[in-house]
PDB file of N, CA and C in Angstrom:
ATOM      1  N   UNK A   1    -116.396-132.860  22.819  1.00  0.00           N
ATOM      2  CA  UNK A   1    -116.761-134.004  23.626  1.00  0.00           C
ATOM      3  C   UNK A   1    -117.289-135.097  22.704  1.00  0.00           C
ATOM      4  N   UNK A   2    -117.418-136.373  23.242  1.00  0.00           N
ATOM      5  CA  UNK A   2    -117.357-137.322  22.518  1.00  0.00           C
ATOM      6  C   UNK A   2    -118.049-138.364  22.993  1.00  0.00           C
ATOM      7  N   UNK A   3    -118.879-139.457  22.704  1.00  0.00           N
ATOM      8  CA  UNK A   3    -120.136-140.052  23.624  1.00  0.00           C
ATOM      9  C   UNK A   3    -120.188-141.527  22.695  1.00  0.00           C
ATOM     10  N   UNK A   4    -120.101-142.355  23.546  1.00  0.00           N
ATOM     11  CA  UNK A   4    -120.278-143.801  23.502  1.00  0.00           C
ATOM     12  C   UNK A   4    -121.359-143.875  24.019  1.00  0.00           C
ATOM     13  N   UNK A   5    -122.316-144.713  23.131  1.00  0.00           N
ATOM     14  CA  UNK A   5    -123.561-145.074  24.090  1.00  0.00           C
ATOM     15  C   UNK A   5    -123.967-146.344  24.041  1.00  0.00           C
ATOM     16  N   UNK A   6    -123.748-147.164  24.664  1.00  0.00           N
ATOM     17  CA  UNK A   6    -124.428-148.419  24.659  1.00  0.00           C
ATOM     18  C   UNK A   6    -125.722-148.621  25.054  1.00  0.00           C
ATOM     19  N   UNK A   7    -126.530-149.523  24.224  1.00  0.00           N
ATOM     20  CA  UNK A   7    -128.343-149.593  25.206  1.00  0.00           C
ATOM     21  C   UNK A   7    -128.007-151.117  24.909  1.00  0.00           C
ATOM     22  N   UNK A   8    -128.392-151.342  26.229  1.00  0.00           N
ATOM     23  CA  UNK A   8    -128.516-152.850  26.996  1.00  0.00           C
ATOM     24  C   UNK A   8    -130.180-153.203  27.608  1.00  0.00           C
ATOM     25  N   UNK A   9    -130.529-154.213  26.807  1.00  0.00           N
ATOM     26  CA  UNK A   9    -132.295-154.607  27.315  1.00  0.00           C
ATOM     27  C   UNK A   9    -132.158-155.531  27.801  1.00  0.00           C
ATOM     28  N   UNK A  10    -132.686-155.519  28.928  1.00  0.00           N
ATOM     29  CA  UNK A  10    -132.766-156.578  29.897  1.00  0.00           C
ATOM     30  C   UNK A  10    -133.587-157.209  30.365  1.00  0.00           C
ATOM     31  N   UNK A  11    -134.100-158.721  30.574  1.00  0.00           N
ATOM     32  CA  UNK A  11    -135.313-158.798  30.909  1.00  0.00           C
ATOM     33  C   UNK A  11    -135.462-158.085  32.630  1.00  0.00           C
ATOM     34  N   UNK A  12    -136.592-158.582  33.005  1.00  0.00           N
ATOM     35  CA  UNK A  12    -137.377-157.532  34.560  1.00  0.00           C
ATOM     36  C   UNK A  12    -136.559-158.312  35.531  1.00  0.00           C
ATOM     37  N   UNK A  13    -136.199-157.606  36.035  1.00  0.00           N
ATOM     38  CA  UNK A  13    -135.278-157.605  37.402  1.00  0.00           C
ATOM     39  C   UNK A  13    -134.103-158.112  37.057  1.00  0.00           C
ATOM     40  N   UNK A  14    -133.398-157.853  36.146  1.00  0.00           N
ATOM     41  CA  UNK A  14    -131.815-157.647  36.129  1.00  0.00           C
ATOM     42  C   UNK A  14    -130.673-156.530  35.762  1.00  0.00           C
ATOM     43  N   UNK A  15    -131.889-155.312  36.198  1.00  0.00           N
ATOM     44  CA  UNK A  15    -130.670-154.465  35.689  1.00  0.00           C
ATOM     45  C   UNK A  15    -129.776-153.863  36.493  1.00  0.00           C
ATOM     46  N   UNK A  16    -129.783-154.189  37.765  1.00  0.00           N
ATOM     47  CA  UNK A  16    -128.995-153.755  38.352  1.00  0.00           C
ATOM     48  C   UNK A  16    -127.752-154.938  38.284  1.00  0.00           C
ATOM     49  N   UNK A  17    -127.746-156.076  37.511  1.00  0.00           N
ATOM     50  CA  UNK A  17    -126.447-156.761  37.106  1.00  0.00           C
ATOM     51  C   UNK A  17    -125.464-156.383  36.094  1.00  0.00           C
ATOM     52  N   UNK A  18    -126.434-155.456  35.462  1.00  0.00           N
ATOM     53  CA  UNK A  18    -125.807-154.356  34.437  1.00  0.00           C
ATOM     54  C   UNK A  18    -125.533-153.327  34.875  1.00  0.00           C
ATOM     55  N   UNK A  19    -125.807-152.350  35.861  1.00  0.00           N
ATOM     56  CA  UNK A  19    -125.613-151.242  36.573  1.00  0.00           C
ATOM     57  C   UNK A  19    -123.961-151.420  37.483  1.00  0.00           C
ATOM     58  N   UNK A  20    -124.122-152.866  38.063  1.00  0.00           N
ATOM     59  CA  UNK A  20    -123.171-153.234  38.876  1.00  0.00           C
ATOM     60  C   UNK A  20    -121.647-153.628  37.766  1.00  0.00           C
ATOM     61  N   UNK A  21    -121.785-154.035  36.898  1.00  0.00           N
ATOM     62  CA  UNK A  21    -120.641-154.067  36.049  1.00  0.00           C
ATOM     63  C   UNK A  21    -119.988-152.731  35.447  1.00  0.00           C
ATOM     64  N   UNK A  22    -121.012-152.004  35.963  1.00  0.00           N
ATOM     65  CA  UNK A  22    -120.437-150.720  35.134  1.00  0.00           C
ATOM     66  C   UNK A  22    -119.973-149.475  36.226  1.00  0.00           C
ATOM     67  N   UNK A  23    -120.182-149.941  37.532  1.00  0.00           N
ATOM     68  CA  UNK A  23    -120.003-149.073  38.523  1.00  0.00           C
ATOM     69  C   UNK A  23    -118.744-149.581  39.322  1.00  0.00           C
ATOM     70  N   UNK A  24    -118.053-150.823  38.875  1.00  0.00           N
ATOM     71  CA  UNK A  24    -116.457-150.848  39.567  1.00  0.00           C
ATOM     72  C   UNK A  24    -115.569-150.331  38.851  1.00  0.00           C
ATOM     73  N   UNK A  25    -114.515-150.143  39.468  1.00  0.00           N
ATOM     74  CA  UNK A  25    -113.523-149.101  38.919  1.00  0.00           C
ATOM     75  C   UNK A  25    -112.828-150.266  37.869  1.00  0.00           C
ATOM     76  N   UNK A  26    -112.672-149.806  36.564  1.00  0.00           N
ATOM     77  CA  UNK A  26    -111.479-150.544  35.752  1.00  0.00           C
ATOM     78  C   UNK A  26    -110.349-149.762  35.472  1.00  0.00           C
ATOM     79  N   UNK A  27    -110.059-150.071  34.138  1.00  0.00           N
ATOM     80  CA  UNK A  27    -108.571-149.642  33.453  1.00  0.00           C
ATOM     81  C   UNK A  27    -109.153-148.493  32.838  1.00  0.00           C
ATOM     82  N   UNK A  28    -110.406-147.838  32.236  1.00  0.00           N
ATOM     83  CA  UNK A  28    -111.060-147.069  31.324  1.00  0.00           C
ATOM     84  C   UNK A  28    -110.333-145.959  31.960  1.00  0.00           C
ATOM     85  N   UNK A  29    -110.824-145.920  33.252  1.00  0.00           N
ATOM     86  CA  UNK A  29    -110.927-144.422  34.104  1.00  0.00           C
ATOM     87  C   UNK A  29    -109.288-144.031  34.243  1.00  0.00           C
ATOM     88  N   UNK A  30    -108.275-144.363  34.030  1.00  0.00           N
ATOM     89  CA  UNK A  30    -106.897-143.939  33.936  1.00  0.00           C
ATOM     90  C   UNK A  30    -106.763-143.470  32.358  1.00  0.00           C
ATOM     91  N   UNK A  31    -107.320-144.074  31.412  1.00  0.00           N
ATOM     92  CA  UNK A  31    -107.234-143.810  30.047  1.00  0.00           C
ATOM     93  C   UNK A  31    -107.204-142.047  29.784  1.00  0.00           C
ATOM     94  N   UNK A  32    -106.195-141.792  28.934  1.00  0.00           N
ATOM     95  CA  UNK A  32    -106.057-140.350  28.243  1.00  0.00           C
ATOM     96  C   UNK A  32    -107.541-139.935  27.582  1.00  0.00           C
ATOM     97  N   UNK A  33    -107.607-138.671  27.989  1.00  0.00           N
ATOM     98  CA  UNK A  33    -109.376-138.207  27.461  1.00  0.00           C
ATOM     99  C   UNK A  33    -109.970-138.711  28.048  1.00  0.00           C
ATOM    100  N   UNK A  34    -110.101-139.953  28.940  1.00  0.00           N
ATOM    101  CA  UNK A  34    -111.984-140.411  29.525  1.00  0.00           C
ATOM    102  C   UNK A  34    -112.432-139.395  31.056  1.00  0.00           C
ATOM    103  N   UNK A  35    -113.642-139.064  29.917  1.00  0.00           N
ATOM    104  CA  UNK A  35    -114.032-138.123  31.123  1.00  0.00           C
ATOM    105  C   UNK A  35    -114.757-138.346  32.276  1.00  0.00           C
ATOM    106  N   UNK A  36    -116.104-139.439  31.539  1.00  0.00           N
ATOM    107  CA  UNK A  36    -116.520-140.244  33.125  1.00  0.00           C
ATOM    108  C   UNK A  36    -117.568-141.784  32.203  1.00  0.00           C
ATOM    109  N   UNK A  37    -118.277-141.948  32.878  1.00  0.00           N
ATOM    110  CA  UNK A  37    -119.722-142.762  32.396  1.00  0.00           C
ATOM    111  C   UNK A  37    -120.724-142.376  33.285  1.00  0.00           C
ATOM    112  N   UNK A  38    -121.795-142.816  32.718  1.00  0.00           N
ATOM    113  CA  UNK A  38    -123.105-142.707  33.295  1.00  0.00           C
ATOM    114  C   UNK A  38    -123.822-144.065  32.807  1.00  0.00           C
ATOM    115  N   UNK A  39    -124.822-144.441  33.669  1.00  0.00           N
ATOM    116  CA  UNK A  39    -125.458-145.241  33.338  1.00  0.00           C
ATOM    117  C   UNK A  39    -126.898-145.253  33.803  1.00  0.00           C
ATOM    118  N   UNK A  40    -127.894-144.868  33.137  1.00  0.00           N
ATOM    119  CA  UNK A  40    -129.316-144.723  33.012  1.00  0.00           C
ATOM    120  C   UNK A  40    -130.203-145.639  33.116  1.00  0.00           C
ATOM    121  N   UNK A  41    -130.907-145.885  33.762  1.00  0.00           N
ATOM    122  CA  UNK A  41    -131.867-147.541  33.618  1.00  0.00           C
ATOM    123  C   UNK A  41    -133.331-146.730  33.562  1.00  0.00           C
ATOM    124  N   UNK A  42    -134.051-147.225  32.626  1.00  0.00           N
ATOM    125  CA  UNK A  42    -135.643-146.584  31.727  1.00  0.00           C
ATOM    126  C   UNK A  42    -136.706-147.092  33.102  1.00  0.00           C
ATOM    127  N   UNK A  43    -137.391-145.956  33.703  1.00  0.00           N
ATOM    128  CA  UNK A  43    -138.316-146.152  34.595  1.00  0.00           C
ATOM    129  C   UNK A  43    -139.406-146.592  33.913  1.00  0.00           C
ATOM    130  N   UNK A  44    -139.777-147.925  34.593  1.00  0.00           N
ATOM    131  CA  UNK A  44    -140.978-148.677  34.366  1.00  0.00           C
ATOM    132  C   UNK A  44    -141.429-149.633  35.400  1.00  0.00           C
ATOM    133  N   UNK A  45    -142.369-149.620  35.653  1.00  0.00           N
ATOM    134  CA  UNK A  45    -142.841-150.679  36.456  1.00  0.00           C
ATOM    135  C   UNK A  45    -142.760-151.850  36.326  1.00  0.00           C
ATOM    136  N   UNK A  46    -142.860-152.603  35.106  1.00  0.00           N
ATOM    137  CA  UNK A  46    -143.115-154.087  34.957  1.00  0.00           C
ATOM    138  C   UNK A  46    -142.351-154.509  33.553  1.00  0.00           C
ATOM    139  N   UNK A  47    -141.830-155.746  33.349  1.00  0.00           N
ATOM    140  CA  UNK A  47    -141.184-155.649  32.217  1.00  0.00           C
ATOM    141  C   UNK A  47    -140.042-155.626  31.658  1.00  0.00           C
ATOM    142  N   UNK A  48    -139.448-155.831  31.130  1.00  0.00           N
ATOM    143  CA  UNK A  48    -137.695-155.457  30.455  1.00  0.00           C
ATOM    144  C   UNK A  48    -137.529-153.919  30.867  1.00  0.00           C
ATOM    145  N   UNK A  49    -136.034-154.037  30.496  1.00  0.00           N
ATOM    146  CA  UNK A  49    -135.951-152.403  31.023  1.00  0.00           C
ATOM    147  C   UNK A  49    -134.585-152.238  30.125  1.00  0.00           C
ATOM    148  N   UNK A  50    -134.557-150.778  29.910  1.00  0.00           N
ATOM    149  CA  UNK A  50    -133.640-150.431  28.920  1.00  0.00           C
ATOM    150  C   UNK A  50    -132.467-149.914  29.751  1.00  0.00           C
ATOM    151  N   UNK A  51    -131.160-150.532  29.499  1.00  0.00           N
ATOM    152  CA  UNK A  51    -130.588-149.630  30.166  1.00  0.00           C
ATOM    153  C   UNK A  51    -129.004-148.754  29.382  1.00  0.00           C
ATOM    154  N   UNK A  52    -128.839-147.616  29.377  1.00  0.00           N
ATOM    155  CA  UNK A  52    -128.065-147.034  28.349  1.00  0.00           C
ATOM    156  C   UNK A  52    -126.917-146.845  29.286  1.00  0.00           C
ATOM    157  N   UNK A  53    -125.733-146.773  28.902  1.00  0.00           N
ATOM    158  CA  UNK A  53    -124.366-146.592  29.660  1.00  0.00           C
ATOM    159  C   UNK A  53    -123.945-145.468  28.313  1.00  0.00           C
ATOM    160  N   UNK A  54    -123.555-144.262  28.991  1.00  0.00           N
ATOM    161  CA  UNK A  54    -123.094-143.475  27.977  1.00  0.00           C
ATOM    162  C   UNK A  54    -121.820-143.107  28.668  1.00  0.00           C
ATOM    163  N   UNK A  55    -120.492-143.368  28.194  1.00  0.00           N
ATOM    164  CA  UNK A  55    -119.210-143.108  28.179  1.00  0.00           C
ATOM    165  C   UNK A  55    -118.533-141.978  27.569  1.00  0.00           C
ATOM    166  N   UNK A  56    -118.143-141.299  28.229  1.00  0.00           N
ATOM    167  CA  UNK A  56    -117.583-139.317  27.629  1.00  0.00           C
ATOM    168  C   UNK A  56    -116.396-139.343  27.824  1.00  0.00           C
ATOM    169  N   UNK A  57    -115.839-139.117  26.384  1.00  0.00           N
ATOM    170  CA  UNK A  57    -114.301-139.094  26.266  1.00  0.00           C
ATOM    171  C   UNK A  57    -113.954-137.486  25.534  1.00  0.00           C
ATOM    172  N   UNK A  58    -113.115-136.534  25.897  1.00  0.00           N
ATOM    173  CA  UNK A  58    -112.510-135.329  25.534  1.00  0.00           C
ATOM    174  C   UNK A  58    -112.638-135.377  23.782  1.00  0.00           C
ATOM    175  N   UNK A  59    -112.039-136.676  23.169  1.00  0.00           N
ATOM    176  CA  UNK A  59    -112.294-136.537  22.126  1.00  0.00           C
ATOM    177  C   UNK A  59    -112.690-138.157  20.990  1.00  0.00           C
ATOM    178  N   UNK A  60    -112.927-138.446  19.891  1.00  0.00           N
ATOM    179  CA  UNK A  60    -112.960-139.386  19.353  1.00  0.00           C
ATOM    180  C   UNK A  60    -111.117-139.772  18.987  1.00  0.00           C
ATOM    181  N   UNK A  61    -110.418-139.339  19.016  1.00  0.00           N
ATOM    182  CA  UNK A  61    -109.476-139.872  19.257  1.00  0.00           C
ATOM    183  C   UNK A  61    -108.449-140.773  20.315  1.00  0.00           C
ATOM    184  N   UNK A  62    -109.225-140.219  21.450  1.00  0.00           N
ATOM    185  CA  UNK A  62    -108.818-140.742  22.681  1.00  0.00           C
ATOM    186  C   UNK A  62    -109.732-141.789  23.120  1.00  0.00           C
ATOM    187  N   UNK A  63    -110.731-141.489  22.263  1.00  0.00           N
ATOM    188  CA  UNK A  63    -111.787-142.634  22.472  1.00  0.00           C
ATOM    189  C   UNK A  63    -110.939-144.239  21.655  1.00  0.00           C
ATOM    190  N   UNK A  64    -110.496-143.799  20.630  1.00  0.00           N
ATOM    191  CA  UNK A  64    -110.219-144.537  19.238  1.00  0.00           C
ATOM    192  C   UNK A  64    -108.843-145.711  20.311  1.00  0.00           C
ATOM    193  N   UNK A  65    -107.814-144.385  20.882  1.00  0.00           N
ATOM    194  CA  UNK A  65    -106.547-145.382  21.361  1.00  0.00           C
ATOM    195  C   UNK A  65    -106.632-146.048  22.225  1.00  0.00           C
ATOM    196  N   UNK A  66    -108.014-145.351  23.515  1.00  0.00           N
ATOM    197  CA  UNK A  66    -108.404-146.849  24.365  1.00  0.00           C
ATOM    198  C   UNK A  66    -108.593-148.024  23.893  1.00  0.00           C
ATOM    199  N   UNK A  67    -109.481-147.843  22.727  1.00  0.00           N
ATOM    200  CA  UNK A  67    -109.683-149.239  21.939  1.00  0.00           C
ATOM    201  C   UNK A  67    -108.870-150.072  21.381  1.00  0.00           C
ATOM    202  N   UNK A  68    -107.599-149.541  20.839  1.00  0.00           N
ATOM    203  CA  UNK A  68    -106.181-149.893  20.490  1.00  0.00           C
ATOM    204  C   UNK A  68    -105.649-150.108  21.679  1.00  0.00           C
ATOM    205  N   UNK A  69    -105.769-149.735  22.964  1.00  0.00           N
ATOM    206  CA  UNK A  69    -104.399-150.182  23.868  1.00  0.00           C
ATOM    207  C   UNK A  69    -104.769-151.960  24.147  1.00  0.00           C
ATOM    208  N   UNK A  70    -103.355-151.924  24.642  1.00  0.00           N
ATOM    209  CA  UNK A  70    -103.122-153.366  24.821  1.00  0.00           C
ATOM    210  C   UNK A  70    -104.283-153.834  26.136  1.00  0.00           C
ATOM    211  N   UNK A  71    -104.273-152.777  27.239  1.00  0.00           N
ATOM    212  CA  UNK A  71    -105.235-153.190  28.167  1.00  0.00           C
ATOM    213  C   UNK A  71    -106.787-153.623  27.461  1.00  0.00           C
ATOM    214  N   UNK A  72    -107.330-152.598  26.786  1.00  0.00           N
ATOM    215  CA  UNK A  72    -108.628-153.205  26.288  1.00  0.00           C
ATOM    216  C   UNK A  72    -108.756-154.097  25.243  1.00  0.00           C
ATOM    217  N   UNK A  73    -108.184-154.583  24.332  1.00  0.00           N
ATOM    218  CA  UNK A  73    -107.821-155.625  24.081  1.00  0.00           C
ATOM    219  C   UNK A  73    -107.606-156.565  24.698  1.00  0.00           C
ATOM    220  N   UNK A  74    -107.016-156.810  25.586  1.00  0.00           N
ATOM    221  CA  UNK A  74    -106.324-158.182  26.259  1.00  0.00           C
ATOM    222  C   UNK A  74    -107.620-158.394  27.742  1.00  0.00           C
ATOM    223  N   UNK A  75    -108.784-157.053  27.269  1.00  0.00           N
ATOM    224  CA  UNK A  75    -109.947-157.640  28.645  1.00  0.00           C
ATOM    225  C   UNK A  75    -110.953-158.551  27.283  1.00  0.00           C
ATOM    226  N   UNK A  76    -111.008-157.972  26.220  1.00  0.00           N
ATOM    227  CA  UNK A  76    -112.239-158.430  25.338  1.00  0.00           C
ATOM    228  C   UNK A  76    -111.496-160.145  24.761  1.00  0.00           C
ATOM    229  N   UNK A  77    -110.305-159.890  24.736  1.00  0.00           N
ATOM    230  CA  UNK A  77    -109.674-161.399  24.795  1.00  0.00           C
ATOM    231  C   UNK A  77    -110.254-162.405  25.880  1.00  0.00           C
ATOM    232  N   UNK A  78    -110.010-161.692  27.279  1.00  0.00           N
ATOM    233  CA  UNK A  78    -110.572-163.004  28.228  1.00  0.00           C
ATOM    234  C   UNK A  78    -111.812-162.828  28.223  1.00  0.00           C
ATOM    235  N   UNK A  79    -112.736-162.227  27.700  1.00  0.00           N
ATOM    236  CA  UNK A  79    -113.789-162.927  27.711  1.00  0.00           C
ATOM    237  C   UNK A  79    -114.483-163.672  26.104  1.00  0.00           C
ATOM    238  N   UNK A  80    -113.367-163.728  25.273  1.00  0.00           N
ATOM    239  CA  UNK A  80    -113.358-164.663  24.279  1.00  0.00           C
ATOM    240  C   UNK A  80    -114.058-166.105  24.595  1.00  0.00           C
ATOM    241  N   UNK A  81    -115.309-166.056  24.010  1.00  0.00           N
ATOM    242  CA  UNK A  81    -115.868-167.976  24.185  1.00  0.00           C
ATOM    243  C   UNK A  81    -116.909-167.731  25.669  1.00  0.00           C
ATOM    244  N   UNK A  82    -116.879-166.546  26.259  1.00  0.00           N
ATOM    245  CA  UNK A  82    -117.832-166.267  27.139  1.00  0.00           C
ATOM    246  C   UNK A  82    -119.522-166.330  26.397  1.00  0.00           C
ATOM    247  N   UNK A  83    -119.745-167.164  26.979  1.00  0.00           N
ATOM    248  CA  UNK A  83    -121.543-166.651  26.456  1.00  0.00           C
ATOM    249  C   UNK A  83    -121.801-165.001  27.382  1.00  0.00           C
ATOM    250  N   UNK A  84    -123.096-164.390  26.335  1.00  0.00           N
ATOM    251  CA  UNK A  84    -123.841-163.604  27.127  1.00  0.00           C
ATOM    252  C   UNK A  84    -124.869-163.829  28.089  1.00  0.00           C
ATOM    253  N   UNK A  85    -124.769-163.131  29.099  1.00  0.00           N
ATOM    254  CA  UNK A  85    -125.711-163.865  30.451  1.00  0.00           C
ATOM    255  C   UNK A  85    -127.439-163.625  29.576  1.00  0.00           C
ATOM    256  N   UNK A  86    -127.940-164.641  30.331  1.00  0.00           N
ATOM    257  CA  UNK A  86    -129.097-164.944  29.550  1.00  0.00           C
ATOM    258  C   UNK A  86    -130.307-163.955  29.726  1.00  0.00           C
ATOM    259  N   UNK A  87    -129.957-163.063  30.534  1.00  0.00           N
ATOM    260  CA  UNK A  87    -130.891-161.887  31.178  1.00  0.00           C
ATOM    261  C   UNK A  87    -130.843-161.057  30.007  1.00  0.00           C
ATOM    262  N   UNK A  88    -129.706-160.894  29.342  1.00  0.00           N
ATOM    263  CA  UNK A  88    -129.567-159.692  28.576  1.00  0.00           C
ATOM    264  C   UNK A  88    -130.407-159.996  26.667  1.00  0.00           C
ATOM    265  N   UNK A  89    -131.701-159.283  27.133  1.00  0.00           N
ATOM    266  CA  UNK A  89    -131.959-159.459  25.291  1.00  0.00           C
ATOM    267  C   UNK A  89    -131.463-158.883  24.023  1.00  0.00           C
ATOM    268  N   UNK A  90    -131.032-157.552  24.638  1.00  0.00           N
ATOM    269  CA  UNK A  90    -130.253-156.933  23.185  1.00  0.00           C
ATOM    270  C   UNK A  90    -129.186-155.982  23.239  1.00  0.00           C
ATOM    271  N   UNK A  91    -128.437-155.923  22.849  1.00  0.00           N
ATOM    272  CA  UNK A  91    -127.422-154.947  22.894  1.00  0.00           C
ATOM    273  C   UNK A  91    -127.460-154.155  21.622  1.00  0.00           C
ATOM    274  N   UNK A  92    -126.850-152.960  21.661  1.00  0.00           N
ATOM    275  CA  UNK A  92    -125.765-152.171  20.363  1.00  0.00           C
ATOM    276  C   UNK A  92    -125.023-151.126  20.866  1.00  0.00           C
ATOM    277  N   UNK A  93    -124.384-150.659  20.255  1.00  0.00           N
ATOM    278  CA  UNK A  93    -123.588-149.542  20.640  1.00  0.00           C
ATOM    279  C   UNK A  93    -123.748-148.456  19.052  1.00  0.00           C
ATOM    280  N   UNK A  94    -123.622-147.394  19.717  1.00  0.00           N
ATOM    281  CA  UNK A  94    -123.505-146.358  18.727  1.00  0.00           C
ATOM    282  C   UNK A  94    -122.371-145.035  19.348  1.00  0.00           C
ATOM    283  N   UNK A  95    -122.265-144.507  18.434  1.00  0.00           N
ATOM    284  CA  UNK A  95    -120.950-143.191  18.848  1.00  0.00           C
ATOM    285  C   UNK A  95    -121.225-141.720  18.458  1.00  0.00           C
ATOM    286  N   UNK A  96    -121.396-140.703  19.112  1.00  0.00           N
ATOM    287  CA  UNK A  96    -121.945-139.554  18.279  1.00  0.00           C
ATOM    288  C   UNK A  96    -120.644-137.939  19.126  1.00  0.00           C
ATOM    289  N   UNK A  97    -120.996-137.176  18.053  1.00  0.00           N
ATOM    290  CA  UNK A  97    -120.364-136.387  18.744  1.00  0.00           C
ATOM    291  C   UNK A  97    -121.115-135.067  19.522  1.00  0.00           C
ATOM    292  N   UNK A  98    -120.727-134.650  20.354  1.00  0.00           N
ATOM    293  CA  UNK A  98    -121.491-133.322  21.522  1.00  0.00           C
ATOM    294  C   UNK A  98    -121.403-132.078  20.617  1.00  0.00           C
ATOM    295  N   UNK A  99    -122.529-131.896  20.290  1.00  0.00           N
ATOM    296  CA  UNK A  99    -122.402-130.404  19.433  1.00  0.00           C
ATOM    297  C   UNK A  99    -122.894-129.369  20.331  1.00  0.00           C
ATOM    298  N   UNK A 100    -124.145-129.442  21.182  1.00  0.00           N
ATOM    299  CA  UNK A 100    -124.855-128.512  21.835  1.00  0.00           C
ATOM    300  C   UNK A 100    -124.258-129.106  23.596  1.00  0.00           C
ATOM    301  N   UNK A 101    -124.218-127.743  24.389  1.00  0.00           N
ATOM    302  CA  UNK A 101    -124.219-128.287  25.811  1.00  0.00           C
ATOM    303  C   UNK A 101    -124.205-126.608  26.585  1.00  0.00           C
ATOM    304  N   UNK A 102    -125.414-126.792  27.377  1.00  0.00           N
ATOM    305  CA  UNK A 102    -125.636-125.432  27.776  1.00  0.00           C
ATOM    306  C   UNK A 102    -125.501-125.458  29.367  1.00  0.00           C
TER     307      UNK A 102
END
């Protein structure tokens, strides 16, 4: 198994604009190997809030040709020259692989 994780910080009261982008159906979920997503938002009362989207693909290879197909490409194209909405303070992404799962 294979794990995309994005953490998205947001300032207070927008994460469900991030929750909501990640909960309609796209092109991902037909993709060879994708197994599902999840998306986590950090309990806190007051404040920014962290929110992680972790994406599970069968393998890093199948992870690799989504990124190569023409569909995901041609979505990160239209939003070429898009600003980021101003709610969002930080992004990164990182990639790891599933060694333990009980």
């Amino acid at each position: 198994m294979f794990y995309q994780v994005k953490r998205i910080v947001v300032k207070e009261g927008f994460s469900d604009n991030v929750v909501e982008g990640f909960d309609r159906e796209g092109l991902i979920e037909k993709q060879p190997g994708f197994v599902g997503v999840q998306v986590l938002v950090q309990k806190v009362r007051r404040g920014d809030k962290e929110v992680l989207v972790l994406v599970s693909w069968k393998s890093g290879e199948d992870r690799k040709n989504w990124e190569k197909s023409p569909e995901h490409i041609a979505g990160h194209k239209a939003k070429t020259g898009e600003r980021k909405p101003e709610y969002i303070i930080e992004s990164s992404q990182n990639i790891y692989n599933l060694k333990v799962s009980k």
